[in-house]
Every structure is written in structure tokens, then in C-alpha cells.
N, C-alpha and C. Protein backbone atom coordinates (compact mmCIF):
# COMPACT_ATOMS: atom_id res chain seq x y z
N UNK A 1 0.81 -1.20 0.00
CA UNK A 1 0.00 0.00 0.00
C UNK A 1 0.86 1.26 0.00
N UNK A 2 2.35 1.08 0.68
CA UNK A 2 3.04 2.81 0.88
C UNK A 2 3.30 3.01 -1.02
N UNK A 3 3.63 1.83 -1.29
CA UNK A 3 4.23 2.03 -2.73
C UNK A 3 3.01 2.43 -3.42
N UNK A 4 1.83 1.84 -3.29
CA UNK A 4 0.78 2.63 -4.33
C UNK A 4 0.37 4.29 -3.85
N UNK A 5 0.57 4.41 -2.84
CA UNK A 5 0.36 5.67 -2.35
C UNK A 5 2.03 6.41 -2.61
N UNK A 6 2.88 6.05 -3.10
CA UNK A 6 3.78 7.00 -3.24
C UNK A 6 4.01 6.83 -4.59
N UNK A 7 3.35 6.13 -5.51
CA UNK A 7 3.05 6.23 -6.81
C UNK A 7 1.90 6.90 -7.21
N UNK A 8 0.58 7.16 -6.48
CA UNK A 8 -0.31 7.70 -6.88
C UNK A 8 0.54 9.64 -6.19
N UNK A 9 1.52 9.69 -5.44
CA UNK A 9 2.31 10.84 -4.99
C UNK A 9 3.31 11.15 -6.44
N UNK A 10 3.66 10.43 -7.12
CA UNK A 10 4.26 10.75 -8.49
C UNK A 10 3.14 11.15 -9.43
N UNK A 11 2.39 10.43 -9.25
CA UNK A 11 1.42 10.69 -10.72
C UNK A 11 0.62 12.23 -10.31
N UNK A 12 0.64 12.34 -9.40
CA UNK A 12 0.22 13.82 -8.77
C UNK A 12 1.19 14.38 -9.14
N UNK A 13 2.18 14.80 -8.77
CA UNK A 13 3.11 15.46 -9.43
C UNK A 13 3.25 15.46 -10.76
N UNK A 14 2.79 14.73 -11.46
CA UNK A 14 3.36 14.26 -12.80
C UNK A 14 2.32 14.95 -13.73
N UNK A 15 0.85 15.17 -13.14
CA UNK A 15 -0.05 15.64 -13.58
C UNK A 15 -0.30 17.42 -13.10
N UNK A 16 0.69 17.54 -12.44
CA UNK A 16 0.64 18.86 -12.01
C UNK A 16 1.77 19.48 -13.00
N UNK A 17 2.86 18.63 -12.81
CA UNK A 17 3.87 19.22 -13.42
C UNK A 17 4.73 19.58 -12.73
N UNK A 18 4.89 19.37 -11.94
CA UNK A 18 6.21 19.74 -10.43
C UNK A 18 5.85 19.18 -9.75
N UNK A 19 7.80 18.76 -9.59
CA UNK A 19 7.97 17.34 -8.42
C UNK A 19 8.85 18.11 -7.38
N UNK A 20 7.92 18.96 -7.36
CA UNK A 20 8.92 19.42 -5.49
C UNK A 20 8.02 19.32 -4.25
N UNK A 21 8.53 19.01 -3.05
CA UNK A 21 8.17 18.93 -2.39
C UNK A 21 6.80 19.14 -1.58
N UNK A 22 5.68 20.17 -1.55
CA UNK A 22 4.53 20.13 -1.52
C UNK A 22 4.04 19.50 -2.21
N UNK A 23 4.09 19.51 -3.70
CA UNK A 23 3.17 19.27 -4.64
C UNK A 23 3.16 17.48 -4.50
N UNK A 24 4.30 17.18 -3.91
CA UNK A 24 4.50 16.08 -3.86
C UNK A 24 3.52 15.08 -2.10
N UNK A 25 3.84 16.16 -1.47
CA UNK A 25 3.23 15.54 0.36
C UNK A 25 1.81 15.79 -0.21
N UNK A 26 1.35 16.71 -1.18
CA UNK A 26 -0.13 17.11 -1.06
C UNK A 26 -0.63 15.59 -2.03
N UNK A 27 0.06 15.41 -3.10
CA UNK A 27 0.32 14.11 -3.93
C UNK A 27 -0.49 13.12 -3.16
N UNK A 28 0.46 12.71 -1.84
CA UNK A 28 0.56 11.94 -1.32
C UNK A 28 -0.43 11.58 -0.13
N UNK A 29 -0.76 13.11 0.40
CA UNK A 29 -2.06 12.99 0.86
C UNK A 29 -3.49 12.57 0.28
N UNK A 30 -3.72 13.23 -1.13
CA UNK A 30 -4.91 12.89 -1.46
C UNK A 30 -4.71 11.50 -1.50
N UNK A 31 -3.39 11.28 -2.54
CA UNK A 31 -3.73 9.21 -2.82
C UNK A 31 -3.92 8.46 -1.43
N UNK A 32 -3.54 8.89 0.14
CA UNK A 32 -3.79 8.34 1.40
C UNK A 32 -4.93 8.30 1.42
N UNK A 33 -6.32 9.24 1.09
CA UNK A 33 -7.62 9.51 0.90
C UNK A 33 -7.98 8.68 0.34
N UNK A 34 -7.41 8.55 -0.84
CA UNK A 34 -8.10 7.80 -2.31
C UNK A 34 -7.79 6.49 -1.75
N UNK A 35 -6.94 5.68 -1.04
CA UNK A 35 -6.75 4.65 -0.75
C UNK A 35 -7.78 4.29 0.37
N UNK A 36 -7.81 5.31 1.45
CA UNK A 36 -8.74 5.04 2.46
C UNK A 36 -9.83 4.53 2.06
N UNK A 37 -10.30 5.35 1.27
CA UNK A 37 -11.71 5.08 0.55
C UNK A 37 -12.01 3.97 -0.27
N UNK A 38 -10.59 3.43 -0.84
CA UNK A 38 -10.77 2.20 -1.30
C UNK A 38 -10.11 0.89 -0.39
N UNK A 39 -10.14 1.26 1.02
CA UNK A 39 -9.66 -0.08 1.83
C UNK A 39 -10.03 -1.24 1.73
N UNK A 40 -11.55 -1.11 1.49
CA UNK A 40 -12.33 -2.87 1.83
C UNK A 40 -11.69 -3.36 0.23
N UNK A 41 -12.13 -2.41 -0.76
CA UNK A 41 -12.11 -3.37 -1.66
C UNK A 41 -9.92 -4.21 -1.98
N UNK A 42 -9.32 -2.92 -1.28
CA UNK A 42 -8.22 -3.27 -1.69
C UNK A 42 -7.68 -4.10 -0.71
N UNK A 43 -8.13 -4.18 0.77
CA UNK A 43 -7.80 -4.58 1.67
C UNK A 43 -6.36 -4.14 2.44
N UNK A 44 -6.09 -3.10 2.64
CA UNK A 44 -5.25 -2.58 3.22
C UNK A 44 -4.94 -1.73 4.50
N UNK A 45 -5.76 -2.43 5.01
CA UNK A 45 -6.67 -1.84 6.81
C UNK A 45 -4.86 -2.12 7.53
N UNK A 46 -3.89 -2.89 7.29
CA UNK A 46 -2.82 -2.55 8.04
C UNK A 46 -1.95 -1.66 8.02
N UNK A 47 -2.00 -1.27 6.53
CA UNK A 47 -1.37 -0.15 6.23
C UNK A 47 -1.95 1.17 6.81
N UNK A 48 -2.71 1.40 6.81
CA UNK A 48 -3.44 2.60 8.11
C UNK A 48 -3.46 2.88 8.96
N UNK A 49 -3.60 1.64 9.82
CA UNK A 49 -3.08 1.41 10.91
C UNK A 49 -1.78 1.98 11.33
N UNK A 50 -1.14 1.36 10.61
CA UNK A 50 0.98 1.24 11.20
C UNK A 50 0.99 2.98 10.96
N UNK A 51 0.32 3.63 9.56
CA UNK A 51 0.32 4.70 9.31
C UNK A 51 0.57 5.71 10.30
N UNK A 52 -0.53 5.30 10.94
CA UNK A 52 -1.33 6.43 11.96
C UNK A 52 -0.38 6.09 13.31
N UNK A 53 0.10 5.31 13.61
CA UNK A 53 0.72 4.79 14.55
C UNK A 53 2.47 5.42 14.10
N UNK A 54 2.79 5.72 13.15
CA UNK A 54 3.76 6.31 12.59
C UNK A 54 3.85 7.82 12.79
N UNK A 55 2.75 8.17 12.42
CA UNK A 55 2.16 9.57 12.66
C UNK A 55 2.47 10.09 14.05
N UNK A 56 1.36 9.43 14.80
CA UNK A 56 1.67 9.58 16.37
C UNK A 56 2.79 9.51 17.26
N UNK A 57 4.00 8.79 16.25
CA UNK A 57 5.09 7.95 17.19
C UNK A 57 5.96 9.80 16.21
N UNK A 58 5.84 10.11 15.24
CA UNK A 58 6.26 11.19 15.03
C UNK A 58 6.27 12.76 15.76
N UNK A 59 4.69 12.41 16.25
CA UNK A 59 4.39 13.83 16.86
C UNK A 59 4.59 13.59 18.30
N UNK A 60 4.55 12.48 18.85
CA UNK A 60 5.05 12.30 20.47
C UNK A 60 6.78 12.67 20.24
N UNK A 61 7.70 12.25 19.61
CA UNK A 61 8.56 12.27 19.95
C UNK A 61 9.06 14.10 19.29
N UNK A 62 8.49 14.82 18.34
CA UNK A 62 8.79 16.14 18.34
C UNK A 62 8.75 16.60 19.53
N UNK A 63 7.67 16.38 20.06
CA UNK A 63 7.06 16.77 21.58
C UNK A 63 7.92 17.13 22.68
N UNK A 64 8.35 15.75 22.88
CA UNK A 64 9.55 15.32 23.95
C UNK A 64 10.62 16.05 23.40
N UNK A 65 11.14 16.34 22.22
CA UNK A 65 12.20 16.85 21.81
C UNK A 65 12.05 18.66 22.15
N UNK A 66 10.93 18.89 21.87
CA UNK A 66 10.53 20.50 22.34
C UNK A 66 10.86 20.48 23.99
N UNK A 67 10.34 19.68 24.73
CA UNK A 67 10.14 19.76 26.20
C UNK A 67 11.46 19.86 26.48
N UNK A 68 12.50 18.87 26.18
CA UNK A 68 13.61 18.52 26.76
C UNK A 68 14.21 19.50 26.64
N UNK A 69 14.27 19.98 25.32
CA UNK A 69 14.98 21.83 25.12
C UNK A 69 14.78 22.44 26.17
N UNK A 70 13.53 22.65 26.19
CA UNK A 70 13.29 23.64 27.40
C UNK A 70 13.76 23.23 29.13
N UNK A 71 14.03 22.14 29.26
CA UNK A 71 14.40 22.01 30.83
C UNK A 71 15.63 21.89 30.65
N UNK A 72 16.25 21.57 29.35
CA UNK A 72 17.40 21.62 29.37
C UNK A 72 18.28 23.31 29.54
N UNK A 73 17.49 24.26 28.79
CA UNK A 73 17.40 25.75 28.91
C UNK A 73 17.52 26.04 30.31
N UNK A 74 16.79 25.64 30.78
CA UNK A 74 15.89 26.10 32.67
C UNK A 74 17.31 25.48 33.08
N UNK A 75 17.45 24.77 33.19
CA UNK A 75 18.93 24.00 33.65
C UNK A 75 20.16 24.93 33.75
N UNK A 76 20.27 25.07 32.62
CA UNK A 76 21.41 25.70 32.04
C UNK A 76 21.42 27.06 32.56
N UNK A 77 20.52 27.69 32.53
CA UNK A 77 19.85 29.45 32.63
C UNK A 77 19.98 29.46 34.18
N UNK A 78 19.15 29.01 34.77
CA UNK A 78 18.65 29.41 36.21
C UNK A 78 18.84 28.02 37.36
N UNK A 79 20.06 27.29 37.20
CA UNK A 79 19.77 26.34 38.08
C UNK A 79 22.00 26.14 38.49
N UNK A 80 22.33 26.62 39.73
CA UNK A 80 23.46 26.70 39.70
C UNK A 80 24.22 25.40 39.46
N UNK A 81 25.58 25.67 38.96
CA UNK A 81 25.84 24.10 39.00
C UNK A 81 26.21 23.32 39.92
N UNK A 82 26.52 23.36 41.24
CA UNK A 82 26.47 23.01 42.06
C UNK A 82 24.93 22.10 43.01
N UNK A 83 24.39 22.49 41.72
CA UNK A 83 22.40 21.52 42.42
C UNK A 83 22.02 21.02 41.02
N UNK A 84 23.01 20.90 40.12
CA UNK A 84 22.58 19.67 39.05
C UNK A 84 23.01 18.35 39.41
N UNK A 85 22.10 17.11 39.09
CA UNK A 85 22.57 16.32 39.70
C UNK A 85 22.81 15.14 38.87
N UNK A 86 24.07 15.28 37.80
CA UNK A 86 24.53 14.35 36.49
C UNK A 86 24.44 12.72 37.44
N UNK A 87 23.70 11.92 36.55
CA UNK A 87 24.10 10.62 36.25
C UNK A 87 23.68 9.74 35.78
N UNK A 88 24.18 8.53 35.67
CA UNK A 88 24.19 7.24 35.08
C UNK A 88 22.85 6.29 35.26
N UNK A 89 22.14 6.20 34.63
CA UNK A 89 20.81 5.03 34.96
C UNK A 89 20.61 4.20 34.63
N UNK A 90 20.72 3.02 34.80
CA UNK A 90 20.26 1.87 33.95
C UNK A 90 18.82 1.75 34.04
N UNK A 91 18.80 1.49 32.53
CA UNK A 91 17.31 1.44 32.01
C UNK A 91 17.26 -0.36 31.79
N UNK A 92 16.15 -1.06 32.52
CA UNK A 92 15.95 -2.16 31.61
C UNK A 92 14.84 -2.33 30.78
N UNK A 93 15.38 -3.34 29.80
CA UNK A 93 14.38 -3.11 28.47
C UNK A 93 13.50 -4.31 28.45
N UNK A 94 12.62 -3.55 27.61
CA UNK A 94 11.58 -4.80 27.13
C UNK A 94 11.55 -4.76 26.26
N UNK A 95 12.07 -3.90 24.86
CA UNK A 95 12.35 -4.07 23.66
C UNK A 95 13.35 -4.73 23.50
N UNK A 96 13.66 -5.91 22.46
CA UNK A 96 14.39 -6.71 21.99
C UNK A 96 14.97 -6.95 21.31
N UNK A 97 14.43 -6.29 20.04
CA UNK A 97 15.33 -6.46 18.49
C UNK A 97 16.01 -5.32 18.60
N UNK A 98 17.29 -5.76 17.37
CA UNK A 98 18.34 -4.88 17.53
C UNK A 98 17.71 -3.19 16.82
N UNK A 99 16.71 -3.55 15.99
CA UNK A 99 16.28 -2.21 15.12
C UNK A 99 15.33 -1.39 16.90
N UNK A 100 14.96 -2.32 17.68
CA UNK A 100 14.08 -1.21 18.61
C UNK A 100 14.89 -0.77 19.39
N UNK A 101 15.93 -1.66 19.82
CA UNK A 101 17.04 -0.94 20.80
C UNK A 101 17.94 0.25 20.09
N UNK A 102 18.39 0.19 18.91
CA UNK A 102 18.55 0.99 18.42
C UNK A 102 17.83 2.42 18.22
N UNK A 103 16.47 2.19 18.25
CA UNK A 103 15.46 3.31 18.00
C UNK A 103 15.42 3.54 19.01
N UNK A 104 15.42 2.91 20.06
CA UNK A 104 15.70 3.60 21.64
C UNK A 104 16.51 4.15 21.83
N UNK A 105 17.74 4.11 21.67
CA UNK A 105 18.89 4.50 22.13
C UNK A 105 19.03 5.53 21.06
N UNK A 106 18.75 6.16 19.81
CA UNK A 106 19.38 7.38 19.13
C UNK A 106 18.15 7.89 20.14
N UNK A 107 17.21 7.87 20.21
CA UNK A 107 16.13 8.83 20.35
C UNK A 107 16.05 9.36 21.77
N UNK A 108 16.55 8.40 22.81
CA UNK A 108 17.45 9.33 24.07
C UNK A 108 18.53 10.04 23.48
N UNK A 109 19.71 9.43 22.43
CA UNK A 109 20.59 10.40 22.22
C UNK A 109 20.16 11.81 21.71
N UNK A 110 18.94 11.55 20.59
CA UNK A 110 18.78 12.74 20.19
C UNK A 110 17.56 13.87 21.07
N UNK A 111 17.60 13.83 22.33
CA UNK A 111 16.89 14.08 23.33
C UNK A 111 17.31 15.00 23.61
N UNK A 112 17.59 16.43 24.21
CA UNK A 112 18.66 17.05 24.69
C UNK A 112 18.71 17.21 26.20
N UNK A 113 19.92 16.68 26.89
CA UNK A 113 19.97 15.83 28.24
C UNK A 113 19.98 15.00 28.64
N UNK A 114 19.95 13.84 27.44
CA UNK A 114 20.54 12.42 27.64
C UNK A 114 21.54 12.27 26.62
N UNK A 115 21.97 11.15 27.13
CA UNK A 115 22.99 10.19 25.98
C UNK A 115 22.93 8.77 26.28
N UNK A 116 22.70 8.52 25.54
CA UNK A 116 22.83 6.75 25.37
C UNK A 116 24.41 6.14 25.55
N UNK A 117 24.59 5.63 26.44
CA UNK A 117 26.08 4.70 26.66
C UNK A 117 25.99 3.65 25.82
N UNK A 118 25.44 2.85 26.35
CA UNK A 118 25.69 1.29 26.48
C UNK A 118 24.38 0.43 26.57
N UNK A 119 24.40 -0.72 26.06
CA UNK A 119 23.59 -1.73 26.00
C UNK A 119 24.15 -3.25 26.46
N UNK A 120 23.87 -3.50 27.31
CA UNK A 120 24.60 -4.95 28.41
C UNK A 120 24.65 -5.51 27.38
N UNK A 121 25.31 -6.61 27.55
CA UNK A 121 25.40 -7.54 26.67
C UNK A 121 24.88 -8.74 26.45
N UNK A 122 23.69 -8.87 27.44
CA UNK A 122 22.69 -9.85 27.04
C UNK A 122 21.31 -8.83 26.83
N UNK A 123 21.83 -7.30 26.34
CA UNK A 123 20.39 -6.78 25.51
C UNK A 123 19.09 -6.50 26.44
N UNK A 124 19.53 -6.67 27.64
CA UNK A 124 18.68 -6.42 28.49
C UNK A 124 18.70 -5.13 29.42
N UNK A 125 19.23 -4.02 29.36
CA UNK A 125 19.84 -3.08 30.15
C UNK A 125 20.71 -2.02 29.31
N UNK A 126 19.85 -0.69 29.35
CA UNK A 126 20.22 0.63 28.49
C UNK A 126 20.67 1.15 29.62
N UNK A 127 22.04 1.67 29.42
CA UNK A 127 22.73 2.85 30.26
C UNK A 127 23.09 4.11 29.80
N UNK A 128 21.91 5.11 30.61
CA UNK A 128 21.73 6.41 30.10
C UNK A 128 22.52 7.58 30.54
N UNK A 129 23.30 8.28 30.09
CA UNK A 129 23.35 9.72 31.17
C UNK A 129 22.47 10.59 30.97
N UNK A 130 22.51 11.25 32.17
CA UNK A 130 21.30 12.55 32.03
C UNK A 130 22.13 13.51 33.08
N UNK A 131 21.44 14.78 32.15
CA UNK A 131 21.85 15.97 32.82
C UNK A 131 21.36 16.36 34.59
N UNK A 132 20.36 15.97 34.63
CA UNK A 132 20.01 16.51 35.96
C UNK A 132 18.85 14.77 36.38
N UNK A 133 19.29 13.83 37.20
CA UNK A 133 18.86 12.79 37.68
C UNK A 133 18.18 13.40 38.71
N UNK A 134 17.17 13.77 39.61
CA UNK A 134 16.26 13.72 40.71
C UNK A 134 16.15 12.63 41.49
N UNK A 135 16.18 11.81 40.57
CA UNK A 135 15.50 9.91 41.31
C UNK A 135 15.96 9.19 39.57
N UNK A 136 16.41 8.27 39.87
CA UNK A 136 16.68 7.26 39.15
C UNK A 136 15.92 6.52 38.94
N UNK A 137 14.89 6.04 39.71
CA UNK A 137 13.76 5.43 39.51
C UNK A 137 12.56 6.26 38.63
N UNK A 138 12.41 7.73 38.86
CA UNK A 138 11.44 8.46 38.07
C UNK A 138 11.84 8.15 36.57
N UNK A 139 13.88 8.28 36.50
CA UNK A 139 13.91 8.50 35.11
C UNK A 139 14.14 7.72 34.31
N UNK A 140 13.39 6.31 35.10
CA UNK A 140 13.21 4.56 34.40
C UNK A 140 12.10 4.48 34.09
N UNK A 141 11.11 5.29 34.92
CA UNK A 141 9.72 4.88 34.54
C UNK A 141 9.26 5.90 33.54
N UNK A 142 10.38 6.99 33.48
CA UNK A 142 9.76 8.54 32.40
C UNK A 142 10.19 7.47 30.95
N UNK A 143 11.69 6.82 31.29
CA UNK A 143 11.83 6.22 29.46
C UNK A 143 11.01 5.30 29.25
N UNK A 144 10.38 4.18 29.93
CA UNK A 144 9.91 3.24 29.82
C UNK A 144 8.32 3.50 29.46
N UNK A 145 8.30 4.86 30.44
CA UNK A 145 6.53 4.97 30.01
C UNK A 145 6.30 5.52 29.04
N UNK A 146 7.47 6.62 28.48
CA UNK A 146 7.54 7.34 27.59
C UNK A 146 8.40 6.76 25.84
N UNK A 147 9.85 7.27 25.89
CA UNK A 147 10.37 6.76 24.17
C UNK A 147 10.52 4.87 24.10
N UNK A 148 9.93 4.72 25.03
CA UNK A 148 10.26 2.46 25.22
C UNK A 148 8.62 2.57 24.89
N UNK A 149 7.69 2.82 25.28
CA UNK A 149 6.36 2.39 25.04
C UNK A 149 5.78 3.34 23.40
N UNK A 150 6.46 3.88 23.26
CA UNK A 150 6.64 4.83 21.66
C UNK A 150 7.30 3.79 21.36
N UNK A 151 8.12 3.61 20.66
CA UNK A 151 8.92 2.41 19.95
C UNK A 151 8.52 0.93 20.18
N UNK A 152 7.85 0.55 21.27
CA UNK A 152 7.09 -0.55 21.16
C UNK A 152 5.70 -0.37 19.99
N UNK A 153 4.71 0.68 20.46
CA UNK A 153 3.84 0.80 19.68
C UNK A 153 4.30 0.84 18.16
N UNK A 154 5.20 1.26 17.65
CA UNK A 154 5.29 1.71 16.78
C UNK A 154 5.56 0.61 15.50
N UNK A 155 6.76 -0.40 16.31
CA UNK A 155 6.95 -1.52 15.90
C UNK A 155 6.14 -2.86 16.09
N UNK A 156 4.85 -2.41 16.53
CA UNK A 156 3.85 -3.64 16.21
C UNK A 156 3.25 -4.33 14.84
């Protein structure tokens, strides 16, 4: 289904006459429409699904990426350094494959105020730094409830 929808995103373009970038997402939107509308008969109810679940796993993690800026700011700005409190957490995982641990681990890296270390070596245990730790336990249950249950959903 992505391929008929990013072929019915060429032929939009193709019928417009420009293949740049809007003309192309707008492309690509209507044929998402035009497909919707033809689900039963084409049968492509998973592709919508994962879609939308793609979507969401997109706009949660802008989200988190806006937030983190900002406490990372507040941090930096108004919090002396002497009451930041850097460290090390082990995260354990319930994601398993190497593509989700991976998607875990850039997406703390690309967080601002974490970094991804390390991954044990039986794949069971993410070791994070963070700029300002409070409780180590909060900031197992913030990844786990938060970019671990995003990357689970996402990869269903």
C-alpha cells in the first residue's frame, strides 16, 4: 500500500507538473484519501493502521524533543551548577530487536539531556546519562513509560 500511495504521490506530481516537495506531500495525501476510501475493496486496513501509529510515534517524539529543550534551557539558565545532579541510569528493556534498541537509544541520544552509553550484553539493560537525575527510579519509569512504550507501539 506505501508504494501505491507513493506512486499515486508521483502521478500527482506528474499531472501537475512539479515534483517538489509540496506538490508532492499534497500528492501523497490525497492518494492516502483515495486509498482510504478504497480499503475494503483493496484490503489494506494494516497499512493505516501502522500509518497512523507512525504519525503519532512522530508527533510524540517532536514533543519530547521541544520539552527537553526547554528544561534543558531552565537548567542551564537558572539552576546553579552546584544543584545539578549528572548521572548514570540503567534502564531495563523490554524491547528486543536490535532495530528497537537501536530506536531507543538514538532517540534518548537525540533528546537534549541524555545520551545513550551502552547496552549490556545480554540486551537487556540501556545505560543512560542525564543531565540533571532527581531519582533514578522516576527517570526509568519517564523512558519506559515514555520513548520504550513509543517504539514498542510503533513496531507492532
Amino acid at each position: 500500500m506505501l508504494l501505491l500511495n507513493v506512486l499515486l504521490a508521483l502521478a500527482w506530481a506528474a499531472l501537475a507538473g512539479a515534483f517538489d516537495l509540496p506538490n508532492l506531500l499534497f500528492g501523497f495525501g490525497v492518494g492516502y484519501v483515495m486509498l482510504f476510501l478504497a480499503r475494503g475493496r483493496l484490503g489494506g486496513e494494516g497499512y493505516f493502521a501502522r500509518f497512523s501509529r507512525v504519525l503519532r510515534f512522530i508527533g510524540y517524539v517532536l514533543v519530547e524533543i521541544v520539552l527537553a529543550n526547554i528544561a534543558v534551557a531552565r537548567a542551564v539558565l537558572f539552576t546553579p551548577l552546584d544543584k545539578l545532579r549528572p548521572g548514570i541510569v540503567a534502564v531495563p528493556l523490554d524491547v528486543r530487536s536490535d532495530v528497537e534498541i537501536t530506536l531507543l537509544a538514538n532517540l534518548i541520544t537525540l533528546t537534549p539531556g541524555t545520551l545513550s552509553l551502552d547496552v549490556s550484553e545480554d540486551r537487556s539493560t540501556l545505560f543512560v546519562h542525564a543531565i540533571d537525575v532527581a531519582s533514578p527510579e522516576e527517570f526509568r519509569s519517564a523512558t519506559k513509560d515514555g520513548f520504550e512504550r513509543a517504539v514498542r507501539e510503533v513496531s507492532q
